[in-house]
C-alpha atoms as a PDB file:
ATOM      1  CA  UNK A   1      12.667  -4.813 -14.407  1.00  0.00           C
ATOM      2  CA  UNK A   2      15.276  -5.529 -11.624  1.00  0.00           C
ATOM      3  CA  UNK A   3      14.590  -7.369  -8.447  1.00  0.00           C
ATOM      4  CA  UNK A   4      16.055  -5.097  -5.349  1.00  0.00           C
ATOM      5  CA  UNK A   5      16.696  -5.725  -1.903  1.00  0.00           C
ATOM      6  CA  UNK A   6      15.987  -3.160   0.361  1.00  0.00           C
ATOM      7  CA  UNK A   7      17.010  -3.600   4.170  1.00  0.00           C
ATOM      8  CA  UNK A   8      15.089  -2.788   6.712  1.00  0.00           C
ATOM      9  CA  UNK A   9      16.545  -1.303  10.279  1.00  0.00           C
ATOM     10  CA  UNK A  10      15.011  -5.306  11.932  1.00  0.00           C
ATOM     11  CA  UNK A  11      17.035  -7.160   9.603  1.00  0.00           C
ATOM     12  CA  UNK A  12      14.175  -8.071   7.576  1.00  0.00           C
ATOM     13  CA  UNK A  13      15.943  -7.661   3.699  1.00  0.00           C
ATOM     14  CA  UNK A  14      12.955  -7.142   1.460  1.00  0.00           C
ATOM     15  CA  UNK A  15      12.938  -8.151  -1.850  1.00  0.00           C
ATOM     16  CA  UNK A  16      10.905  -5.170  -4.562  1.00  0.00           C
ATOM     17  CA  UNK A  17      11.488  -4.512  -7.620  1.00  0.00           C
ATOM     18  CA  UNK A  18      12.714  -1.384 -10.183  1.00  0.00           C
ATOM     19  CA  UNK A  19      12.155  -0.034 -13.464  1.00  0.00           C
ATOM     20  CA  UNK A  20      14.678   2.212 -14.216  1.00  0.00           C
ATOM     21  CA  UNK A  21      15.107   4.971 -16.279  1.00  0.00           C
ATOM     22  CA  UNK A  22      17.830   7.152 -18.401  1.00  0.00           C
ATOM     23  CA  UNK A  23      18.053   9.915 -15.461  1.00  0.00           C
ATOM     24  CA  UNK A  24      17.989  10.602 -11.674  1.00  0.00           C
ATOM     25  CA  UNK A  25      15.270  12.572 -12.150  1.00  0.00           C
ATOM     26  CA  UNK A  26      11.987  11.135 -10.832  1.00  0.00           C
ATOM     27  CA  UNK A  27      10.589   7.887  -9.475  1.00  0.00           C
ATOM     28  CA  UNK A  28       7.768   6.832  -8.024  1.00  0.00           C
ATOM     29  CA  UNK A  29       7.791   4.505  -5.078  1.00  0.00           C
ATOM     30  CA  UNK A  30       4.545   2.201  -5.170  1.00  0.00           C
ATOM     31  CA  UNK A  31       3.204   0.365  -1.977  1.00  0.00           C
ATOM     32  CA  UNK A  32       1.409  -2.652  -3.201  1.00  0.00           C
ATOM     33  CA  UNK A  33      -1.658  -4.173  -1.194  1.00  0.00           C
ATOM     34  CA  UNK A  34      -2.032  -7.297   0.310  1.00  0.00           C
ATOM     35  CA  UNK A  35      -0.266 -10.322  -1.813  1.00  0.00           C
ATOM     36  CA  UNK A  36      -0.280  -8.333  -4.796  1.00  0.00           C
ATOM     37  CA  UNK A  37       3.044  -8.507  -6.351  1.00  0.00           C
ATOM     38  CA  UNK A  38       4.869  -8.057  -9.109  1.00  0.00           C
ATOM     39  CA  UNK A  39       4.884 -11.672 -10.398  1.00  0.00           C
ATOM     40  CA  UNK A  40       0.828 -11.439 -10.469  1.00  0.00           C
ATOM     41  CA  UNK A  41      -0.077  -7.980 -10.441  1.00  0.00           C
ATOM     42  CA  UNK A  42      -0.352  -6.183 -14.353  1.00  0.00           C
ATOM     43  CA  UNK A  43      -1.110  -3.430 -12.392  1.00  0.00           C
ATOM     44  CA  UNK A  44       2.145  -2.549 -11.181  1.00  0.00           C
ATOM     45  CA  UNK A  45       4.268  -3.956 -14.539  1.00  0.00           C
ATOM     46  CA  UNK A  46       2.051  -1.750 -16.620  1.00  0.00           C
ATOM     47  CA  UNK A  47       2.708   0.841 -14.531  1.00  0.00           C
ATOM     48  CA  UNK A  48       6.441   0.364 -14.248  1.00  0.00           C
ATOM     49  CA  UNK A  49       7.061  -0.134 -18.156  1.00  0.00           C
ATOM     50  CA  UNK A  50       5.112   3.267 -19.092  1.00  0.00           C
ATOM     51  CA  UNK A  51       7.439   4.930 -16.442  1.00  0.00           C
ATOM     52  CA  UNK A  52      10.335   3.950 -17.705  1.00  0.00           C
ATOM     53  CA  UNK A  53       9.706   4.289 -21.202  1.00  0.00           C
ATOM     54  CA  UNK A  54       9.221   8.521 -20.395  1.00  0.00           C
ATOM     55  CA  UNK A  55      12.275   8.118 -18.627  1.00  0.00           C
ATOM     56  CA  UNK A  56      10.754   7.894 -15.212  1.00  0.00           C
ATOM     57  CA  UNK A  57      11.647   5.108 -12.098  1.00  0.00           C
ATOM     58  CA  UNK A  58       9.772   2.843 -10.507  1.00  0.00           C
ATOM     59  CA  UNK A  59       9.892   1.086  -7.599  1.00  0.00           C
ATOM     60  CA  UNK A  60       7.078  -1.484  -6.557  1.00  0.00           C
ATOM     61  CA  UNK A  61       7.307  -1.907  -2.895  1.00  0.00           C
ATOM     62  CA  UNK A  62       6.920  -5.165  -2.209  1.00  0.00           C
ATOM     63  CA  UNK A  63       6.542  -5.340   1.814  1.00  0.00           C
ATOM     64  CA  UNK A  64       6.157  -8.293   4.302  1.00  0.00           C
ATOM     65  CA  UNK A  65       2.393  -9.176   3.063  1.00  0.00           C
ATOM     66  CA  UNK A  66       2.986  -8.763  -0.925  1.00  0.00           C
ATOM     67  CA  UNK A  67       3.260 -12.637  -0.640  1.00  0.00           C
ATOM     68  CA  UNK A  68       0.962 -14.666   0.670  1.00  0.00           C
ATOM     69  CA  UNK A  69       4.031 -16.776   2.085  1.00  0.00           C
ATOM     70  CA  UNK A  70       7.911 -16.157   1.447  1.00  0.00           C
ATOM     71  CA  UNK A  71      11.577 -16.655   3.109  1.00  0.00           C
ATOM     72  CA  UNK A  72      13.314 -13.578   3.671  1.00  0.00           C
ATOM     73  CA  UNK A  73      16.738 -12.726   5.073  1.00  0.00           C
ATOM     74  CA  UNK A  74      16.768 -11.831   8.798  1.00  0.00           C
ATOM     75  CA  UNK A  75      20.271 -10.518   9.114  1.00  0.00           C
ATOM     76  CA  UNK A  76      19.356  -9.764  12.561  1.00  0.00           C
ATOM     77  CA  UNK A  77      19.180 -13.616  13.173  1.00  0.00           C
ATOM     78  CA  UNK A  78      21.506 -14.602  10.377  1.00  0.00           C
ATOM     79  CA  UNK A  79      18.702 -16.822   8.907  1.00  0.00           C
ATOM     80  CA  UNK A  80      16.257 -17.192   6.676  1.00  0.00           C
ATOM     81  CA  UNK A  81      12.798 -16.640   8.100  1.00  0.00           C
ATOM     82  CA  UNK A  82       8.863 -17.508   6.636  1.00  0.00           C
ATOM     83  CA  UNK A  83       7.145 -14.167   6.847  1.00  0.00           C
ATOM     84  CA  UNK A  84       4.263 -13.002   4.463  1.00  0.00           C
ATOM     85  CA  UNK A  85       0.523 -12.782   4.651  1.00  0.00           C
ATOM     86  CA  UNK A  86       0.562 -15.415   6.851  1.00  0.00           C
ATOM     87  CA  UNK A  87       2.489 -14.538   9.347  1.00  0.00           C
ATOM     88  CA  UNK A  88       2.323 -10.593   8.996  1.00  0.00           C
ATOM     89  CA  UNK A  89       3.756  -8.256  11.755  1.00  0.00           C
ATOM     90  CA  UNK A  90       1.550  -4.356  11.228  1.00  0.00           C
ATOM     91  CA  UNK A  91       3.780  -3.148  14.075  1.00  0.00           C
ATOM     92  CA  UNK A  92       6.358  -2.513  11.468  1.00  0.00           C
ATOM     93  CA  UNK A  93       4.310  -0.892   8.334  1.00  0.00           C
ATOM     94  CA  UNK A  94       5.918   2.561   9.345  1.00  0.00           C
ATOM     95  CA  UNK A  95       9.218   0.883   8.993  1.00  0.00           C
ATOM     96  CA  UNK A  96       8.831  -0.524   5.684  1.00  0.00           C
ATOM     97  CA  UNK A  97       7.662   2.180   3.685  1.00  0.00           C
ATOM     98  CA  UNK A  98      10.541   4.467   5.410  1.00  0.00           C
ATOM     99  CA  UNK A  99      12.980   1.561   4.009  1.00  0.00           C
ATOM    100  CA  UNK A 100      11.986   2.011   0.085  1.00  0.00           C
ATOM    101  CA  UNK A 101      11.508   5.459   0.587  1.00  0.00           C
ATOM    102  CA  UNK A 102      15.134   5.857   1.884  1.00  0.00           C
ATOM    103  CA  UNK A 103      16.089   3.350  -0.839  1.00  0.00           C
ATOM    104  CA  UNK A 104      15.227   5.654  -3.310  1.00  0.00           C
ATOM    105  CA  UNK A 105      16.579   8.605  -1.791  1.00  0.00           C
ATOM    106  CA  UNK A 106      20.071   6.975  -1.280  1.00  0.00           C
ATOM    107  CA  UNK A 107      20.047   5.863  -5.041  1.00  0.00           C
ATOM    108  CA  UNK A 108      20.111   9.901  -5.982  1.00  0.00           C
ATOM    109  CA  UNK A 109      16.922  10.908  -7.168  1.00  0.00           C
ATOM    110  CA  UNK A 110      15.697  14.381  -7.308  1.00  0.00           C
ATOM    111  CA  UNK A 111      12.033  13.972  -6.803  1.00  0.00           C
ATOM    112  CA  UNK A 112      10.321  11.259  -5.198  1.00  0.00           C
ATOM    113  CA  UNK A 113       6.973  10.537  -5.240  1.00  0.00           C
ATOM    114  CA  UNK A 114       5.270   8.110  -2.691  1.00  0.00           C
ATOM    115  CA  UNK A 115       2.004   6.212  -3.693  1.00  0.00           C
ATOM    116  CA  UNK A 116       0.335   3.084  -2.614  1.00  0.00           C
ATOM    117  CA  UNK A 117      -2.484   1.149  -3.925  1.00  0.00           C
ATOM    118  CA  UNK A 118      -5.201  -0.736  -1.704  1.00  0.00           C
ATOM    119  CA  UNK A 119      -3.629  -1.376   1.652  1.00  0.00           C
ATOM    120  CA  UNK A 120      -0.271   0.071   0.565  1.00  0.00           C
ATOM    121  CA  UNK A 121      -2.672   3.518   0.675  1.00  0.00           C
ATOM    122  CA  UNK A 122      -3.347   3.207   3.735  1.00  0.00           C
ATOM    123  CA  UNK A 123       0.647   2.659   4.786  1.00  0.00           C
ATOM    124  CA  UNK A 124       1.812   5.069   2.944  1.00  0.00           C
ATOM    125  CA  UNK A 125      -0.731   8.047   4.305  1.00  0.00           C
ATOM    126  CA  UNK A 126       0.665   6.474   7.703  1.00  0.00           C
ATOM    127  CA  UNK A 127       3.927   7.021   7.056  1.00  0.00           C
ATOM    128  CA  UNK A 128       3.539  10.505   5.942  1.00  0.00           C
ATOM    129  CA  UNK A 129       1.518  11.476   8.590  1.00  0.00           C
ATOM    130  CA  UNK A 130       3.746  10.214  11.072  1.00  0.00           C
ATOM    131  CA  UNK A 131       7.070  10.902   9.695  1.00  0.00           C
ATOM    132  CA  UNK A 132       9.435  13.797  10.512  1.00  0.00           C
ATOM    133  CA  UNK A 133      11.234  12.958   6.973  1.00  0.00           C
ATOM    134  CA  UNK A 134      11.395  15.743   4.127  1.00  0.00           C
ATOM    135  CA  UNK A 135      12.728  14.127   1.088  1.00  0.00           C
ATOM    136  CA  UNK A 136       9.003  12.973  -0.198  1.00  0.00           C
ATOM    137  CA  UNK A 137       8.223  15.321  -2.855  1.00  0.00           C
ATOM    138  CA  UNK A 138       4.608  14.619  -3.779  1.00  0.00           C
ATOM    139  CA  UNK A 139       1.838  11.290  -2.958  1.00  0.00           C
ATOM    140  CA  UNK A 140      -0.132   9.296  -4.707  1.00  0.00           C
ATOM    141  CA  UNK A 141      -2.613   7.303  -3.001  1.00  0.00           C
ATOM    142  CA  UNK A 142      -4.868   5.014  -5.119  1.00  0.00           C
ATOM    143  CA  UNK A 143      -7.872   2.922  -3.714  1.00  0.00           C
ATOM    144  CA  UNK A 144      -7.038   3.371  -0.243  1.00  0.00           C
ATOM    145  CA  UNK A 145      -9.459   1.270   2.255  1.00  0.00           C
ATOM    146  CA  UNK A 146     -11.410   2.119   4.913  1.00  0.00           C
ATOM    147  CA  UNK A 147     -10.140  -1.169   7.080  1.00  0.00           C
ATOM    148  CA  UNK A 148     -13.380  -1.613   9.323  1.00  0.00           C
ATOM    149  CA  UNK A 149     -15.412  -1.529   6.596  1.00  0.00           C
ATOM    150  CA  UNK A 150     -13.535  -3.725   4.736  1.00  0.00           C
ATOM    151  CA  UNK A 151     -13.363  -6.334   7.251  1.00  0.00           C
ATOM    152  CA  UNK A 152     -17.292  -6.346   6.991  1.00  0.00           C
ATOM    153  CA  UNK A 153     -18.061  -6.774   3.560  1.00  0.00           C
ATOM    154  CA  UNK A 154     -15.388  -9.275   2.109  1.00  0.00           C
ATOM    155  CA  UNK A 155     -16.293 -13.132   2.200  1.00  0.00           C
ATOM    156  CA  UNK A 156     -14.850 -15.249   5.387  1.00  0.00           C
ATOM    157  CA  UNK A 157     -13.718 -12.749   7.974  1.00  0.00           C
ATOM    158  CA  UNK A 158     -16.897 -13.017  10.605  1.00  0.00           C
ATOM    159  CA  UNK A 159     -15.656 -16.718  10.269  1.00  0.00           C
ATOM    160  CA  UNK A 160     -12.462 -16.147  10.681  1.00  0.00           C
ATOM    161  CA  UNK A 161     -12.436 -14.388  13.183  1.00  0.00           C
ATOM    162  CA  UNK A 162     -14.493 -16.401  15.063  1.00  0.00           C
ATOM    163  CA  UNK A 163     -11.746 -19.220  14.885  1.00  0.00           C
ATOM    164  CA  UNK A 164      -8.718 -17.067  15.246  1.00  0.00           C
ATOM    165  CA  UNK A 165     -10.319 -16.008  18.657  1.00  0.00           C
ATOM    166  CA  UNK A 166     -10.913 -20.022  19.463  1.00  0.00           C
ATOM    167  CA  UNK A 167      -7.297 -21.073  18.503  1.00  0.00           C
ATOM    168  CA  UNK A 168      -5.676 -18.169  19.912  1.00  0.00           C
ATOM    169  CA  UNK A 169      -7.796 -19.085  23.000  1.00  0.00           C
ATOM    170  CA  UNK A 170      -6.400 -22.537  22.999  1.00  0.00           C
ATOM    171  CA  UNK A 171      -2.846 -21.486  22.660  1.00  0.00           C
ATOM    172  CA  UNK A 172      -2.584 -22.152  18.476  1.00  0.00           C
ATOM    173  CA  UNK A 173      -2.284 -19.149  17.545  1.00  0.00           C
ATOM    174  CA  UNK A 174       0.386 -19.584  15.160  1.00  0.00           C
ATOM    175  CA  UNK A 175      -1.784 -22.378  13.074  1.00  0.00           C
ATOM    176  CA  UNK A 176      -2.693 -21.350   9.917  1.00  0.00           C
ATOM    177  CA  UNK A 177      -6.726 -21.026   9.451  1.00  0.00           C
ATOM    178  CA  UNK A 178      -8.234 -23.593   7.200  1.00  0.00           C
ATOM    179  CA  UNK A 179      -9.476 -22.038   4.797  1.00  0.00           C
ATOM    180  CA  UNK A 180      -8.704 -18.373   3.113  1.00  0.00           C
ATOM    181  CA  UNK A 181      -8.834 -15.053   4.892  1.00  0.00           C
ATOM    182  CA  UNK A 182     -11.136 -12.811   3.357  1.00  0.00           C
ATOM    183  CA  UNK A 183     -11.053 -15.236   0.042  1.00  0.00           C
ATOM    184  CA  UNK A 184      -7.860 -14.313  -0.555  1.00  0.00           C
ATOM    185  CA  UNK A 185      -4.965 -15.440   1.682  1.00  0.00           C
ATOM    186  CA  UNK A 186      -3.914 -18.015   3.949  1.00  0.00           C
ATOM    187  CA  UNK A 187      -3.727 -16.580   7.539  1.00  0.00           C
ATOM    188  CA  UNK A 188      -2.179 -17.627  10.795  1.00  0.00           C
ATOM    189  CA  UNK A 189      -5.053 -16.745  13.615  1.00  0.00           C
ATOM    190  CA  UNK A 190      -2.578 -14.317  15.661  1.00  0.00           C
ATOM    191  CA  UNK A 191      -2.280 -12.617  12.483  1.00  0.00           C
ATOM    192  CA  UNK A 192      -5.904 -12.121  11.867  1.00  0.00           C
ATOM    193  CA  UNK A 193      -6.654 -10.645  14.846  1.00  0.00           C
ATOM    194  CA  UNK A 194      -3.800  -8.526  15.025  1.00  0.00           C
ATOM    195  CA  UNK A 195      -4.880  -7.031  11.036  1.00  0.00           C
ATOM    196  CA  UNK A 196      -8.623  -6.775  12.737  1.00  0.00           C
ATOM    197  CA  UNK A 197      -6.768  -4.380  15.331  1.00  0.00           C
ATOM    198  CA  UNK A 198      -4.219  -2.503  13.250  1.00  0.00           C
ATOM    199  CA  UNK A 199      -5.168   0.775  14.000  1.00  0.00           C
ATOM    200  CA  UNK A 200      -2.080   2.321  12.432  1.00  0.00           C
ATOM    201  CA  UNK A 201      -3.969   1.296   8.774  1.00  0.00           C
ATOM    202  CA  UNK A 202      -7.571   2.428  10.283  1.00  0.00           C
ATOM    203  CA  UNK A 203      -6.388   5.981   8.559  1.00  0.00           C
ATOM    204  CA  UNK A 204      -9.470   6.382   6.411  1.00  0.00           C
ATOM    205  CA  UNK A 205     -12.473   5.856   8.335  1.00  0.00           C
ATOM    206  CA  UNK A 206     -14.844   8.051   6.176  1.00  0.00           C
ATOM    207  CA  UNK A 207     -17.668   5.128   6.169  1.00  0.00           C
ATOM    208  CA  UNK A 208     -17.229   2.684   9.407  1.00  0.00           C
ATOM    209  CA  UNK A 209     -16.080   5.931  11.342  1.00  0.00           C
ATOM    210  CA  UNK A 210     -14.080   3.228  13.287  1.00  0.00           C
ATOM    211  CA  UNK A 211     -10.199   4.641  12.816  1.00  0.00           C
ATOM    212  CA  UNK A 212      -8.235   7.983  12.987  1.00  0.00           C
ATOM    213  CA  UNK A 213      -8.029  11.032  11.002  1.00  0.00           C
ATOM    214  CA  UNK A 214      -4.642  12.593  12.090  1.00  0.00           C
ATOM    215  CA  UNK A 215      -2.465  10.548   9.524  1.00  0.00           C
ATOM    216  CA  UNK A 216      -4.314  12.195   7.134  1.00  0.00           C
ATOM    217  CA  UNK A 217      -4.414  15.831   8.230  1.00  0.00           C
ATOM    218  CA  UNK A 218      -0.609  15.789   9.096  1.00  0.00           C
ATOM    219  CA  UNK A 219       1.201  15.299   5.622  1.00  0.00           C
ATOM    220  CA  UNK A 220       2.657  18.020   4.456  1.00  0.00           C
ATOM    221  CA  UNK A 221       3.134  17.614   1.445  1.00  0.00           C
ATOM    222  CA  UNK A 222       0.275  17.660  -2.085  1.00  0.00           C
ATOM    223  CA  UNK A 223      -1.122  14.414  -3.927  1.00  0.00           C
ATOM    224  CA  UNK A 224      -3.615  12.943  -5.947  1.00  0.00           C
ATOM    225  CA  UNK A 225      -6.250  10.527  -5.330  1.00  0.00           C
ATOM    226  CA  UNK A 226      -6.797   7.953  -7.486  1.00  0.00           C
ATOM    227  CA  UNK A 227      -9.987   5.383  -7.668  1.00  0.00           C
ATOM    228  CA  UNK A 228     -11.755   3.460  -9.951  1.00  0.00           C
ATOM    229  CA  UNK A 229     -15.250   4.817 -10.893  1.00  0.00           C
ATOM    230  CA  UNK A 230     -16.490   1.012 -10.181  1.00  0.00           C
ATOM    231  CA  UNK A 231     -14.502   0.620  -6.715  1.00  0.00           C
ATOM    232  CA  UNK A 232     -16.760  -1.654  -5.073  1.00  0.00           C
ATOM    233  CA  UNK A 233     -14.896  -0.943  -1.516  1.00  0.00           C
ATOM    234  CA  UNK A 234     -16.472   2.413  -1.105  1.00  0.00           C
ATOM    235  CA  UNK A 235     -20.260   1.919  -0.389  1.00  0.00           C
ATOM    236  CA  UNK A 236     -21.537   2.840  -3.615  1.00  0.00           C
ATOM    237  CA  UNK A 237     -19.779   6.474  -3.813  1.00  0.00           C
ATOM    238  CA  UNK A 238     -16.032   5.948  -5.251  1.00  0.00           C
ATOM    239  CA  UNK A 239     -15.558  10.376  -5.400  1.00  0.00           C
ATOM    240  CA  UNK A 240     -17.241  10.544  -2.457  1.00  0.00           C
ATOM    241  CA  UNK A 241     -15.223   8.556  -0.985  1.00  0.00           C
ATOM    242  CA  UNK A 242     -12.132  10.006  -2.242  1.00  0.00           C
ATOM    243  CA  UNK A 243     -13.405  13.220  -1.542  1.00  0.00           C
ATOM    244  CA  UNK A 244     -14.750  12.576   2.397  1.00  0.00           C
ATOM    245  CA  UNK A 245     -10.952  11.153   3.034  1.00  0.00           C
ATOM    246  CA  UNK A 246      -9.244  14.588   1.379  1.00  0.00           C
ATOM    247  CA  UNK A 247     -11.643  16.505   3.740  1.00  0.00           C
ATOM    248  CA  UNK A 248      -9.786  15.365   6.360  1.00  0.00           C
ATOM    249  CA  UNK A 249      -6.460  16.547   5.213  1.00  0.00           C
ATOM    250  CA  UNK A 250      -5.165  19.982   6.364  1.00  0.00           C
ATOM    251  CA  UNK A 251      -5.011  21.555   2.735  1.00  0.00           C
ATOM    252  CA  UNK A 252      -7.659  19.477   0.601  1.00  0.00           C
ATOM    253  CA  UNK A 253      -7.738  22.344  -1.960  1.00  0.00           C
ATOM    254  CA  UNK A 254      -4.256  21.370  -3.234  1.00  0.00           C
ATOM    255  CA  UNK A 255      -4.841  17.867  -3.768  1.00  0.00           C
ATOM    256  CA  UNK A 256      -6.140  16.387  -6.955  1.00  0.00           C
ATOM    257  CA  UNK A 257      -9.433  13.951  -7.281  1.00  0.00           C
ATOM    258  CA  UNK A 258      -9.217  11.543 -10.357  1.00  0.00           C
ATOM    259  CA  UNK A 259     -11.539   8.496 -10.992  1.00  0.00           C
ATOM    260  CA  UNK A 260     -11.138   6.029 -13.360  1.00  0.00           C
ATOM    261  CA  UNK A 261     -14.331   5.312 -15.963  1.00  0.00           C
ATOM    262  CA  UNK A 262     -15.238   1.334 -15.604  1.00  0.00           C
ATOM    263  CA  UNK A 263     -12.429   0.787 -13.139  1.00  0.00           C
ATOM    264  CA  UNK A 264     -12.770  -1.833 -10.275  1.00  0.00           C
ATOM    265  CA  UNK A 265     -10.672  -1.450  -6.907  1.00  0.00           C
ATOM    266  CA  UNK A 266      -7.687  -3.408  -8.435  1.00  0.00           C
ATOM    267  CA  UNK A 267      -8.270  -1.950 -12.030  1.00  0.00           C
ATOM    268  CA  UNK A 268      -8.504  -4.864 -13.844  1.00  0.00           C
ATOM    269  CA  UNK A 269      -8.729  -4.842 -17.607  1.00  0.00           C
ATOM    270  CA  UNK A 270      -7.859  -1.124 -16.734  1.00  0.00           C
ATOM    271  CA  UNK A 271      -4.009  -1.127 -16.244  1.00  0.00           C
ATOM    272  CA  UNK A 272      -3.022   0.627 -19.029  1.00  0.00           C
ATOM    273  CA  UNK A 273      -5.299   3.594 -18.418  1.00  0.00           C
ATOM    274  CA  UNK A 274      -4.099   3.495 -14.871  1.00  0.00           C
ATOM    275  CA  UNK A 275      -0.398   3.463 -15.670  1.00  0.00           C
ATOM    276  CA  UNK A 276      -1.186   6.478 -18.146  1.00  0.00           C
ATOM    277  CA  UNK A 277      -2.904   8.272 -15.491  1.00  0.00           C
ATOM    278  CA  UNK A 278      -0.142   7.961 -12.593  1.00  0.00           C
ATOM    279  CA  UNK A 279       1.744   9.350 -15.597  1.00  0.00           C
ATOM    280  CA  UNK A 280      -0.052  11.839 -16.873  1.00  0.00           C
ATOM    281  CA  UNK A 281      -0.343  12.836 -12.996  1.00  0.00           C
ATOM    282  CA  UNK A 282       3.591  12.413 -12.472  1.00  0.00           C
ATOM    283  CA  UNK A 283       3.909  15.626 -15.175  1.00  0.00           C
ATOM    284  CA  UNK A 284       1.088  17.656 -14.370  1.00  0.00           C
ATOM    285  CA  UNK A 285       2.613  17.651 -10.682  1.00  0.00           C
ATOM    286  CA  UNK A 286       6.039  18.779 -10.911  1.00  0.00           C
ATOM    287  CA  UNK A 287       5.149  21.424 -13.536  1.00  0.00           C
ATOM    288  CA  UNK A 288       3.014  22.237 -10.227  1.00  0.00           C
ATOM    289  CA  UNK A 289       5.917  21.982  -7.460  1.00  0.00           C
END
């Protein structure tokens, strides 16, 4: 594994990672979700080492909100600024994924294959059904999120939000809430409101029915779906789920619909079998293409 910086058109410089492999072949680019990393995510090193070993690339995408708190360059600015979790900006989500996407096209490789997991799902099926780009070959979206929902079943956000609306009401909105968003993260309370309202990630609305479809039913391009049979994000119905948010795509019968036996939403205990299924999926697909 490699660190790699990856410059944004903002100035932003951010810092992913790569596993590289004998040829300029194939690589997957991963989005990773919010503050998962590769310094505390198996998921994505498991992932990355069974790539490269078969002579495939991979890039982990690590965007502004892989870290719950983090200095990057702002060339922009010409100095180093505290971005992350904390302080995330989702008016730029299009932006980043664009940035390791041209990354990886710049380094040379033939085929490139986009795919997210958690929130990075949900940026990445953004991005392709925004983008005018061409040079994606294939996705792979894993335990996407349907962001409404979310916001109603994890622990914290009702209070949360409830004092991100009282400090941004009192002018301090750039105080950090006292204690973790959602259980997970430390959150600034302009920053929780403005996730609440990201409607650019509300891209799989197939249980709140609070979002948009269109991202979904403009990529042009095939994938896979990916979830874990014990997803508890998906109200009970992990293929259901999978298969409600392929509906809404314009040619559903070309995608692919795998679940995981015994997997949670973050696959844990289960990264092996997940790296050998993005594999497995990598080479069924481009005999495919």
């Amino acid at each position: 594994m490699e660190i790699i910086r990856v410059n944004t058109p903002r100035g932003i410089e951010l810092k992913g990672a790569i596993w590289e492999s004998a040829s300029l072949d194939t690589v997957v680019v991963m989005m990773s979700g919010i503050c998962s990393n590769v310094f505390q995510n198996d998921l994505l090193t498991a992932t990355g080492e069974l790539l490269s070993k078969n002579n495939i690339a991979f890039i982990a995408g690590q965007a502004m909100d892989a870290f719950s708190c983090i200095a990057y360059s702002d060339f922009s600015a010409g100095k180093q600024k505290y971005t992350g979790t904390v302080f995330d900006d989702f008016s730029v989500v299009y932006e980043d994924v664009a940035s390791y996407a041209m990354y990886a096209k710049n380094l040379g490789f033939r085929n490139i294959i986009l795919a997210g997991h958690s929130l990075g799902s949900n940026k990445i099926i953004h991005y392709l059904g925004n983008t005018s780009d061409n040079f994606v070959d294939y996705f792979i979206v894993s335990s996407p999120v349907d962001l409404a929902y979310w916001f109603k079943v994890m622990p914290n956000i009702s209070e949360c939000i409830t004092l991100a609306e009282k400090y941004v009401g009192e002018g301090r909105g750039d105080e950090i809430l006292p204690y973790l968003f959602g259980g997970f993260s430390p959150m600034s309370a302009e920053t929780v409101l403005a996730f609440q309202n990201a409607y650019n990630l509300k891209n799989c609305p197939v249980i709140s029915n609070e979002g948009e479809t269109n991202s979904l039913f403009n990529i042009k391009i095939s994938g896979s779906f990916i979830i874990g049979a014990k997803d508890s994000l998906t109200n009970g119905d992990p293929r259901g789920f999978m298969e409600k948010i392929n509906s809404f795509c314009k040619h559903p019968e070309n995608n692919e619909i795998i679940v995981i036996p015994d997997a949670s939403h973050i696959f844990y205990g289960k990264h092996r079998e997940y790296a050998q299924t993005i594999l497995d999926n990598v080479k069924s697909a481009f005999v495919k293409i």
